[in-house]
N, C-alpha and C. Protein backbone atom coordinates (compact mmCIF):
# COMPACT_ATOMS: atom_id res chain seq x y z
N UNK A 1 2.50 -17.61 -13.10
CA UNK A 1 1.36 -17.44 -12.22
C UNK A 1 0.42 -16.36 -12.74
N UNK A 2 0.58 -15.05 -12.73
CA UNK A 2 0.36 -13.86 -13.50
C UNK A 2 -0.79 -13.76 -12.96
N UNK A 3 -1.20 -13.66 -10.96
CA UNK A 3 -2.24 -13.67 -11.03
C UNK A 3 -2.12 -13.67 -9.51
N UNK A 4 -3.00 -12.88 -8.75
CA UNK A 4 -2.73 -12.71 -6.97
C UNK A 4 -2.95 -13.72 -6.54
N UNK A 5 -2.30 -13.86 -5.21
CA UNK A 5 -2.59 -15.25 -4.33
C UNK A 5 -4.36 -14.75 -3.80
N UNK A 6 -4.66 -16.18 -3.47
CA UNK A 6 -5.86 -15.93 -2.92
C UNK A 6 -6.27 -14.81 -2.04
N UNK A 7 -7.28 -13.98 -2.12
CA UNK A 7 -7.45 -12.70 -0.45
C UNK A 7 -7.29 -13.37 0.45
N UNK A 8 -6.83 -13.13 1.56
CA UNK A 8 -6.41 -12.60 3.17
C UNK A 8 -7.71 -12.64 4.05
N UNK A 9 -8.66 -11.98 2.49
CA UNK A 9 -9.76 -11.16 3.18
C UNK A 9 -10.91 -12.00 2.77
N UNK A 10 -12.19 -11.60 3.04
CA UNK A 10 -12.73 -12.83 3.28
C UNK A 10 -14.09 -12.49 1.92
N UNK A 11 -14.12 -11.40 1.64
CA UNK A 11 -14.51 -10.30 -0.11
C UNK A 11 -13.46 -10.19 -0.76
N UNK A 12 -14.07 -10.17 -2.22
CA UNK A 12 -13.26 -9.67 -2.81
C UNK A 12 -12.98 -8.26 -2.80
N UNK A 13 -12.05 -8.01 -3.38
CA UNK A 13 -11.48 -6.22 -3.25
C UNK A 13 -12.52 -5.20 -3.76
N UNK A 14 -12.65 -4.12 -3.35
CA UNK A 14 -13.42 -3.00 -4.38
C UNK A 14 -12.99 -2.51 -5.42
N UNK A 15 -11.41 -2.74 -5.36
CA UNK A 15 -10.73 -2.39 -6.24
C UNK A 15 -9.47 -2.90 -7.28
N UNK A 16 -9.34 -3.83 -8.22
CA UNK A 16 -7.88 -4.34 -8.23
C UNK A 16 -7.63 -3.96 -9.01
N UNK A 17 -6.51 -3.72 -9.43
CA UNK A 17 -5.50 -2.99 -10.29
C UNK A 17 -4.54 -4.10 -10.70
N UNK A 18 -4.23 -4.18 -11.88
CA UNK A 18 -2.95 -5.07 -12.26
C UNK A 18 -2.19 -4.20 -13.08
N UNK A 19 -0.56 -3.74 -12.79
CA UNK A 19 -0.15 -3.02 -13.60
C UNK A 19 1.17 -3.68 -13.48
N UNK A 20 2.60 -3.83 -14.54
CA UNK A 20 4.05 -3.90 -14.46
C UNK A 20 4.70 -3.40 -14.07
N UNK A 21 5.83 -3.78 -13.61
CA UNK A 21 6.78 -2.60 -12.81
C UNK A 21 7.77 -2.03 -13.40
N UNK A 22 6.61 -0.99 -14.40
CA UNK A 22 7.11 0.14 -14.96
C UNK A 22 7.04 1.59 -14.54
N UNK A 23 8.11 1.77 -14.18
CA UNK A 23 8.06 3.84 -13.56
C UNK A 23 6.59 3.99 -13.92
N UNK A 24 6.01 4.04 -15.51
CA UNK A 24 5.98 5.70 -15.92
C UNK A 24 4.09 5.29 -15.20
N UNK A 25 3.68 3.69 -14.49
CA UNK A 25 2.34 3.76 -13.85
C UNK A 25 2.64 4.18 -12.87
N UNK A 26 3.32 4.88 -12.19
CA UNK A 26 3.54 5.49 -10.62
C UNK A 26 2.34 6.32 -10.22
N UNK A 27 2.52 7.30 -11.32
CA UNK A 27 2.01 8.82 -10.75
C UNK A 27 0.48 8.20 -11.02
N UNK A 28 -0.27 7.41 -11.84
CA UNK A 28 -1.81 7.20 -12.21
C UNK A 28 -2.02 6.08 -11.16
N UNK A 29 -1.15 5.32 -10.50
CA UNK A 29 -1.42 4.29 -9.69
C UNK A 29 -1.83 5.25 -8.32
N UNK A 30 -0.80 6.46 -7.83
CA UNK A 30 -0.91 7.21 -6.96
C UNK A 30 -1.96 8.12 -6.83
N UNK A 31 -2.24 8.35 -8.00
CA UNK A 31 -3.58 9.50 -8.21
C UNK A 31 -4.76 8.94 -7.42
N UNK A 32 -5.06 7.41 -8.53
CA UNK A 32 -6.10 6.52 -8.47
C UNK A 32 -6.07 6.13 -6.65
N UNK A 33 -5.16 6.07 -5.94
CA UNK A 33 -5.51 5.59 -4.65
C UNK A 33 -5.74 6.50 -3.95
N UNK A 34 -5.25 7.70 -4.29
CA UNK A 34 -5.77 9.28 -3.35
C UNK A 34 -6.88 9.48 -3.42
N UNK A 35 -7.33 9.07 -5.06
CA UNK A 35 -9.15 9.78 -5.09
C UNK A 35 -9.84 8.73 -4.47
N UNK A 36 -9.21 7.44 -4.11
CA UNK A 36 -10.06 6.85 -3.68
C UNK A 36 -10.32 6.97 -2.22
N UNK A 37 -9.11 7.47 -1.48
CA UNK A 37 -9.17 7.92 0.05
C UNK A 37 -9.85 8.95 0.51
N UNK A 38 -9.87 10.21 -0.50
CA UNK A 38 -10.81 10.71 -0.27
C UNK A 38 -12.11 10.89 -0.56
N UNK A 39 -12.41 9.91 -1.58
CA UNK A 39 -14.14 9.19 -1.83
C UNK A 39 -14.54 8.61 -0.42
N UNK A 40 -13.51 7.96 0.53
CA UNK A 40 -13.63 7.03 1.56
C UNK A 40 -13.79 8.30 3.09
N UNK A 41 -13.36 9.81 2.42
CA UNK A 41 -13.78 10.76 3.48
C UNK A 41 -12.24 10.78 4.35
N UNK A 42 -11.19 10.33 3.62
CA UNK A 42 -9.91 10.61 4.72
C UNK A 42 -9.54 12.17 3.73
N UNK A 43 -8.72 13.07 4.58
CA UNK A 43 -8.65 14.63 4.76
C UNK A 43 -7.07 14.55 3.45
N UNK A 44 -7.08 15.88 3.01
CA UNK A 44 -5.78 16.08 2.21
C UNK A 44 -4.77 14.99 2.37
N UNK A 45 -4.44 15.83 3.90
CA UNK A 45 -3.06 15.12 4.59
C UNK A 45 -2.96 13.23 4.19
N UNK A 46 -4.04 13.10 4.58
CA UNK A 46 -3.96 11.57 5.07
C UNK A 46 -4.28 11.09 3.55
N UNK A 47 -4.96 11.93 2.87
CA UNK A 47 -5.19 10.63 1.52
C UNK A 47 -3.10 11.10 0.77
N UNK A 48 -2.42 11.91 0.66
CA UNK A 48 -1.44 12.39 0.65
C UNK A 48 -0.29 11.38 0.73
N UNK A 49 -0.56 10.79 2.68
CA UNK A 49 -0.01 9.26 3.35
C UNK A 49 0.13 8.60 2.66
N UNK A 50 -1.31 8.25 2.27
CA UNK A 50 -1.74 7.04 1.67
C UNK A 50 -1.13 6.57 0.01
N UNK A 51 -1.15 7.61 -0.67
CA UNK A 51 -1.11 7.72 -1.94
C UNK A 51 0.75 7.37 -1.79
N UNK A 52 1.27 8.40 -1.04
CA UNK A 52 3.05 7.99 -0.68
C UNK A 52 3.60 6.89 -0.07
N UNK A 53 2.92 5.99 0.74
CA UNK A 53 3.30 4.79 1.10
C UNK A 53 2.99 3.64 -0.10
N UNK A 54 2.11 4.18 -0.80
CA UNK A 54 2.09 3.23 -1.94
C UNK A 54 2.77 3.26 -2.93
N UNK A 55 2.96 4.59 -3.18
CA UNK A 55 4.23 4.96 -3.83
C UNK A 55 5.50 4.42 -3.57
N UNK A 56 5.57 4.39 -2.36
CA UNK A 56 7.30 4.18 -2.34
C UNK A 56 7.01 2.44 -2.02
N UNK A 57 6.17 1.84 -1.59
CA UNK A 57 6.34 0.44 -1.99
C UNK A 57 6.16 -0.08 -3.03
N UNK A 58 5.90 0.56 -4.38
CA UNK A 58 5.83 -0.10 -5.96
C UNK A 58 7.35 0.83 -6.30
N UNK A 59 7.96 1.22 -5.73
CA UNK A 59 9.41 2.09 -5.94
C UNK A 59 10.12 0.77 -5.77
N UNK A 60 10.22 0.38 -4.29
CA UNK A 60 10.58 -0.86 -3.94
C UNK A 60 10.56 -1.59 -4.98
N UNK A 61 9.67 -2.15 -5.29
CA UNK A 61 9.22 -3.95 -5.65
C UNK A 61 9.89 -3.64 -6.90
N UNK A 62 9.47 -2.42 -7.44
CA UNK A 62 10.45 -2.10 -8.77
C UNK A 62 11.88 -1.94 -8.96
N UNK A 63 12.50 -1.48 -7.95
CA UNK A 63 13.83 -1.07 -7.71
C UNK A 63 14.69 -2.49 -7.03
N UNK A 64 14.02 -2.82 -6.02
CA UNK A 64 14.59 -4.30 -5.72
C UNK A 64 14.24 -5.69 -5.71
N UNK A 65 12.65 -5.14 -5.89
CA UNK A 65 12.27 -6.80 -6.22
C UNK A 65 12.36 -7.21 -7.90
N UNK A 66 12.27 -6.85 -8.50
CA UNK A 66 12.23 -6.76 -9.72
C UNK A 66 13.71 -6.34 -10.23
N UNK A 67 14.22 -5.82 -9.71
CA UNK A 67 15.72 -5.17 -10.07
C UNK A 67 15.78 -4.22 -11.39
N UNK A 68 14.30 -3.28 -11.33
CA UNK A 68 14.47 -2.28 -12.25
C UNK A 68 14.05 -3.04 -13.89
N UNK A 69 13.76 -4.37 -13.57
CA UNK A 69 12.78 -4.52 -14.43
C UNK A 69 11.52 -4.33 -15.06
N UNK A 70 11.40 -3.97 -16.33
CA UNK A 70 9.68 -3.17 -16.25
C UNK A 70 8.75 -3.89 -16.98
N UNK A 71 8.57 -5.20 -16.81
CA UNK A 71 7.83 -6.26 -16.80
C UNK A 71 7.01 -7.44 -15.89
N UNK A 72 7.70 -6.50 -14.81
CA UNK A 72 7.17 -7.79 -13.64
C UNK A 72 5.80 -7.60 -12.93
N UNK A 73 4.75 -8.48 -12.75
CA UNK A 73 3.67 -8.01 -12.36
C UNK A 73 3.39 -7.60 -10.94
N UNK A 74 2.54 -6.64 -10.95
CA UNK A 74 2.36 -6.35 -9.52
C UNK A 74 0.38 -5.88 -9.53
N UNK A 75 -0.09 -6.31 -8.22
CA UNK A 75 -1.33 -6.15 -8.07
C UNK A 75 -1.84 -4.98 -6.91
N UNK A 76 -2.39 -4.44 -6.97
CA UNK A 76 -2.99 -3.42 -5.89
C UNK A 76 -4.41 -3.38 -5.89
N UNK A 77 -5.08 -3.90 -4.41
CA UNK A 77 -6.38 -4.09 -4.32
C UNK A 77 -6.62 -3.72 -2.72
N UNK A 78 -7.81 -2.89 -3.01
CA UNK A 78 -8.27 -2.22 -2.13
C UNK A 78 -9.67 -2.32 -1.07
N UNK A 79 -9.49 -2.53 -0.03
CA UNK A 79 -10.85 -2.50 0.30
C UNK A 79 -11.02 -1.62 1.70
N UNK A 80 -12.25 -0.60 1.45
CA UNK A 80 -12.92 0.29 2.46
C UNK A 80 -12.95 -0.69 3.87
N UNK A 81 -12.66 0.10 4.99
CA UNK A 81 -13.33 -0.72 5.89
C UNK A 81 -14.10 -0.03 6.81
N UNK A 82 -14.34 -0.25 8.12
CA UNK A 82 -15.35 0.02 8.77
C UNK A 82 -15.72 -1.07 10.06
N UNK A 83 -15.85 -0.09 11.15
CA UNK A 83 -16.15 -0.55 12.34
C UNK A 83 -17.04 -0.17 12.99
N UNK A 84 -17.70 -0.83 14.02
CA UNK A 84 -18.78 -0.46 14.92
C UNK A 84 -18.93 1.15 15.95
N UNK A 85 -17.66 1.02 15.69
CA UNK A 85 -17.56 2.81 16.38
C UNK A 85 -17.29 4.54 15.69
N UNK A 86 -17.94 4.11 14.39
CA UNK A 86 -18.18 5.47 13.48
C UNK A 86 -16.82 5.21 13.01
N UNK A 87 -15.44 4.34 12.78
CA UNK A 87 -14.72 4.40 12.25
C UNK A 87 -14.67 4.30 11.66
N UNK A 88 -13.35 4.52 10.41
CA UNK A 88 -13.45 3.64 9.11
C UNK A 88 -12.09 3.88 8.61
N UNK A 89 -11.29 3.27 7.53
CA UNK A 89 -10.47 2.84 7.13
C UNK A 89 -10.28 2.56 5.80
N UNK A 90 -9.11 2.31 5.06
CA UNK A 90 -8.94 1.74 4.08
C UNK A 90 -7.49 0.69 4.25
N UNK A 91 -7.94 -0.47 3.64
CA UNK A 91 -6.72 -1.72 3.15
C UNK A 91 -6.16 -1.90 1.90
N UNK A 92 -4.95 -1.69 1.44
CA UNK A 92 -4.51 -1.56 0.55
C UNK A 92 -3.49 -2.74 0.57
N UNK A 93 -3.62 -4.11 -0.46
CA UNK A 93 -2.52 -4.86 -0.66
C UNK A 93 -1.90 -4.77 -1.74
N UNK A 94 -0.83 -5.40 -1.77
CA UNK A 94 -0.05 -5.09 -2.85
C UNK A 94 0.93 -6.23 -3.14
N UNK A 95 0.97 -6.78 -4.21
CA UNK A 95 0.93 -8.14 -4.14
C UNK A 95 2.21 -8.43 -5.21
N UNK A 96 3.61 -9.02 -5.97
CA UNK A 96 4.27 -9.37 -6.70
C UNK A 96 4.81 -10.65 -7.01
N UNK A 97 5.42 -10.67 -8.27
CA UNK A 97 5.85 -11.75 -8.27
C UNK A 97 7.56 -11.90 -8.31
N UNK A 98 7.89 -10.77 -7.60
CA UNK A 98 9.56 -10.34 -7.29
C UNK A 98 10.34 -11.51 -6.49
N UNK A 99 11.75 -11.20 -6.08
CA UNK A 99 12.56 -11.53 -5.13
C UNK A 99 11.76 -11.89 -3.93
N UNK A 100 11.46 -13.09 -3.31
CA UNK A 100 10.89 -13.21 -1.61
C UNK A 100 12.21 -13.13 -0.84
N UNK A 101 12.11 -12.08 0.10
CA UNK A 101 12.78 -11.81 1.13
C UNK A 101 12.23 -11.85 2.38
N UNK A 102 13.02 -12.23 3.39
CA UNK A 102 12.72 -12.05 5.03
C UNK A 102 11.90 -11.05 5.46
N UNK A 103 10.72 -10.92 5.62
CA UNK A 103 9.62 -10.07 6.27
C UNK A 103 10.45 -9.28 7.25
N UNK A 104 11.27 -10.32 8.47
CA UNK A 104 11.90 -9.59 9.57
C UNK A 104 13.26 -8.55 9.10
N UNK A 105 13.71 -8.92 7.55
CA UNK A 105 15.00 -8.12 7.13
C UNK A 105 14.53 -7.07 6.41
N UNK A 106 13.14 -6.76 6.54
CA UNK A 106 12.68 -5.28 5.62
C UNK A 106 13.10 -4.29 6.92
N UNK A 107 13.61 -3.12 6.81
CA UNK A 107 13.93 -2.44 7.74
C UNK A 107 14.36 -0.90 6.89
N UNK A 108 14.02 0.05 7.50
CA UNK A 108 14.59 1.15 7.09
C UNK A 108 16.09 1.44 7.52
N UNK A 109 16.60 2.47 6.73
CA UNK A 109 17.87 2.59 7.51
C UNK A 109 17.68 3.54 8.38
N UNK A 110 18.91 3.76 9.07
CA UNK A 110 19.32 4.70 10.42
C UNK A 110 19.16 6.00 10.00
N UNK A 111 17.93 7.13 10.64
CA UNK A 111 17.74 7.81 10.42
C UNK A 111 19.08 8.79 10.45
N UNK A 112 20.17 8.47 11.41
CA UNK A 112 20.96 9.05 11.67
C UNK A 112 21.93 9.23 10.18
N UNK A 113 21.87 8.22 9.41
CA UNK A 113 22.62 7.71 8.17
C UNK A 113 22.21 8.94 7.47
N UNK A 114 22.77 10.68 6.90
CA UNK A 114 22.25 11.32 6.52
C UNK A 114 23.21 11.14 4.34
N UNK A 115 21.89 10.63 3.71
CA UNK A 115 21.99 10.81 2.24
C UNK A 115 20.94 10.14 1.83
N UNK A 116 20.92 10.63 0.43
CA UNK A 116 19.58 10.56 -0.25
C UNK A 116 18.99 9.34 -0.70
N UNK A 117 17.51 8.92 -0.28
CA UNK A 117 17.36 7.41 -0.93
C UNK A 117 17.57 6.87 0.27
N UNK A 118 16.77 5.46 0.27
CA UNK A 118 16.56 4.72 1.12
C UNK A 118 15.55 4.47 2.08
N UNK A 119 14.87 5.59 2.39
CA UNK A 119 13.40 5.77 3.42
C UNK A 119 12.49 5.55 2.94
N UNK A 120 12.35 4.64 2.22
CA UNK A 120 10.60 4.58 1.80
C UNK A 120 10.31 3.31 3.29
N UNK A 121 10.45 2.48 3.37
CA UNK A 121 10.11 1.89 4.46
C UNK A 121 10.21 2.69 5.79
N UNK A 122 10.92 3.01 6.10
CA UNK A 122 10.75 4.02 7.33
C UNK A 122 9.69 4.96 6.87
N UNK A 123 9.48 5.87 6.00
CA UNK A 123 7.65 6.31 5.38
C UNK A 123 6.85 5.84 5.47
N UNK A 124 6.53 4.52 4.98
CA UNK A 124 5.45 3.29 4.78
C UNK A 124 4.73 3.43 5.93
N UNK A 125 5.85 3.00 7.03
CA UNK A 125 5.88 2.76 8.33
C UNK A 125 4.86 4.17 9.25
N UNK A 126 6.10 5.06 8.85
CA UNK A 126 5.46 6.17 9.74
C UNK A 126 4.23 6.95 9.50
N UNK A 127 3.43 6.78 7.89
CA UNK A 127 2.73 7.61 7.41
C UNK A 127 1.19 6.38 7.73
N UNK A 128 1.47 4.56 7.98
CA UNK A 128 0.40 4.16 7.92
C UNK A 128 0.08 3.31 9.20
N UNK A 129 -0.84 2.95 9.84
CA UNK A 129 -1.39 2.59 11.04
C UNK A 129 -0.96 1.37 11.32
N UNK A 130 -0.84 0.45 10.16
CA UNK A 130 -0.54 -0.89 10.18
C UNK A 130 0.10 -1.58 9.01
N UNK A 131 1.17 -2.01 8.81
CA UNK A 131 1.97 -2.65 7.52
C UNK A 131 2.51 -4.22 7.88
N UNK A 132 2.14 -4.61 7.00
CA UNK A 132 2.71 -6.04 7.30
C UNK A 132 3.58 -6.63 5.91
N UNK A 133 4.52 -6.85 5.74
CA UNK A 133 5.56 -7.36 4.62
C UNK A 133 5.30 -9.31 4.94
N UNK A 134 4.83 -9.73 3.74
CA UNK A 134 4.65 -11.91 4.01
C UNK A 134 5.22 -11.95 2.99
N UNK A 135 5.74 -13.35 2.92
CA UNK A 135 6.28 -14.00 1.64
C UNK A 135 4.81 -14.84 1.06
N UNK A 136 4.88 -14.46 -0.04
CA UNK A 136 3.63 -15.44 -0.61
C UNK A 136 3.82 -17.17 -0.67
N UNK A 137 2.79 -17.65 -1.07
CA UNK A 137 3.46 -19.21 -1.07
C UNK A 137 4.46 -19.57 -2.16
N UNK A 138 4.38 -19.04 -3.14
CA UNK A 138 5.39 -19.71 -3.92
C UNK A 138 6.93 -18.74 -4.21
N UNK A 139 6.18 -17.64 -4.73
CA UNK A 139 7.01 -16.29 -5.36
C UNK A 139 6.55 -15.12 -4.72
N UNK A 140 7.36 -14.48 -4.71
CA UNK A 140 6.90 -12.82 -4.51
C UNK A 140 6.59 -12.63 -2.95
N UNK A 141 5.94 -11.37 -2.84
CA UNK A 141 6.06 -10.51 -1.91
C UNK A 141 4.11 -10.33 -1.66
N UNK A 142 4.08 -9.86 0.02
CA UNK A 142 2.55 -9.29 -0.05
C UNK A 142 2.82 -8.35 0.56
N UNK A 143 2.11 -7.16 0.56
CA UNK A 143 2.58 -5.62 1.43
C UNK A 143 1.03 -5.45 1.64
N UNK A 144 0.66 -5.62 3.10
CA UNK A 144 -0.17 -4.92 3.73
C UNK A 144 -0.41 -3.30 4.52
N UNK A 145 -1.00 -2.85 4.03
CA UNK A 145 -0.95 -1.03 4.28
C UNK A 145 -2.56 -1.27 4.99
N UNK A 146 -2.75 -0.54 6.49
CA UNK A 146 -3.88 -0.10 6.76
C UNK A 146 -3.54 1.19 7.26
N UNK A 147 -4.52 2.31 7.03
CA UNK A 147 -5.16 3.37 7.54
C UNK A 147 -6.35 3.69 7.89
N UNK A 148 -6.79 4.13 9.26
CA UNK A 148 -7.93 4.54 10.06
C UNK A 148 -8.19 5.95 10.40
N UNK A 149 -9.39 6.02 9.61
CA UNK A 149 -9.96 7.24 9.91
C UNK A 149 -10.01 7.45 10.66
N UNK A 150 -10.17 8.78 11.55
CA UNK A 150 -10.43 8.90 13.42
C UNK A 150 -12.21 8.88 13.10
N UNK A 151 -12.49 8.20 14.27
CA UNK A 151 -14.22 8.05 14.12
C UNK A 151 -14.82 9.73 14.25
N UNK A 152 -16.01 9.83 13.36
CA UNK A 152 -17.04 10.94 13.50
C UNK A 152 -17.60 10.65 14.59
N UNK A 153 -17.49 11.97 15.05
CA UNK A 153 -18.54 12.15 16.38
C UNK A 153 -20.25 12.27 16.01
N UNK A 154 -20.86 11.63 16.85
CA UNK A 154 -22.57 11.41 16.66
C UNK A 154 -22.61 13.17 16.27
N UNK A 155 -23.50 13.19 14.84
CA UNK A 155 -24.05 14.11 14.31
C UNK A 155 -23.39 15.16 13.88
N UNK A 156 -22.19 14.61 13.15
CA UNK A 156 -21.26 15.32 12.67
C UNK A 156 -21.34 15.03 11.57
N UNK A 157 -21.75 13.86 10.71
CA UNK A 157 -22.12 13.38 9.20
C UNK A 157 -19.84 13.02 8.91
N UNK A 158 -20.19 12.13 7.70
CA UNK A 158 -18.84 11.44 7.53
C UNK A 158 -18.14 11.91 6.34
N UNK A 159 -18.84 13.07 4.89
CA UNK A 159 -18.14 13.46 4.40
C UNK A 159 -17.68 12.54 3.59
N UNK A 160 -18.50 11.77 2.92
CA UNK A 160 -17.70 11.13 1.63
C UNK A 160 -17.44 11.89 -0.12
């Protein structure tokens, strides 16, 4: 295939990225989505979120969808969003051609379960507004990540 399923969305991305699921693109995949959160005007903290939920879902796709293979493709495409009430946002998909698994069997473990490893989905989860795990049509995986800016108040300017 070597190549994303059709967008979701109804534009194309502002941003796509095609990289393998090799470790050593982690840290430039992570960089590249922070500067872009805060080009988009989200604060330390939150471009921080953003940059770590993406992180630990190309950890994933690498670690179990792929099984630590560092050839398998993976896509990350981005698009700004924006609403009628001074809000705004960013969508981040993330797209492979790994293992398809049960959307409903992605789950973090029991916080109670204390040892190292294992929480990136419980992160994903807690650091972003909206995540959605689909099976694509043929192969692979889709990982939906949204985050929302809190809206600017009239005459406060937005800080990009």
């Amino acid at each position: 295939m070597n190549r994303p399923s059709p967008s979701p969305y109804t534009s194309a991305p502002d941003l796509h990225l095609r990289l393998v699921s090799d470790p050593n693109y982690l840290s430039g995949t992570r960089e590249l989505v922070a500067g872009v959160a805060k080009r988009l005007g989200f604060g330390e903290e939150a471009c921080g979120h953003i940059a770590l939920a993406v992180d630990e879902a190309l950890c994933n796709i690498i670690r179990h969808g792929y099984d630590k293979r560092r050839d398998g493709p993976i896509w990350v495409s981005l698009w700004p969003s924006a609403d009628g009430n001074g809000s705004a946002g960013i969508t981040v998909v993330i797209e492979d051609e790994a293992k398809q698994i049960d959307p409903g069997a992605i789950k973090g473990r029991n916080l109670d379960d204390i040892r190292p490893g294992g929480l990136g989905v419980h992160i994903i989860k807690e650091v972003m507004d909206e995540v959605r795990y689909e099976k694509r049509d043929k192969v692979g995986m889709r990982l939906t990540l949204i985050k929302h800016r809190a809206a600017v108040p009239a005459g406060k300017g937005g800080g990009a």
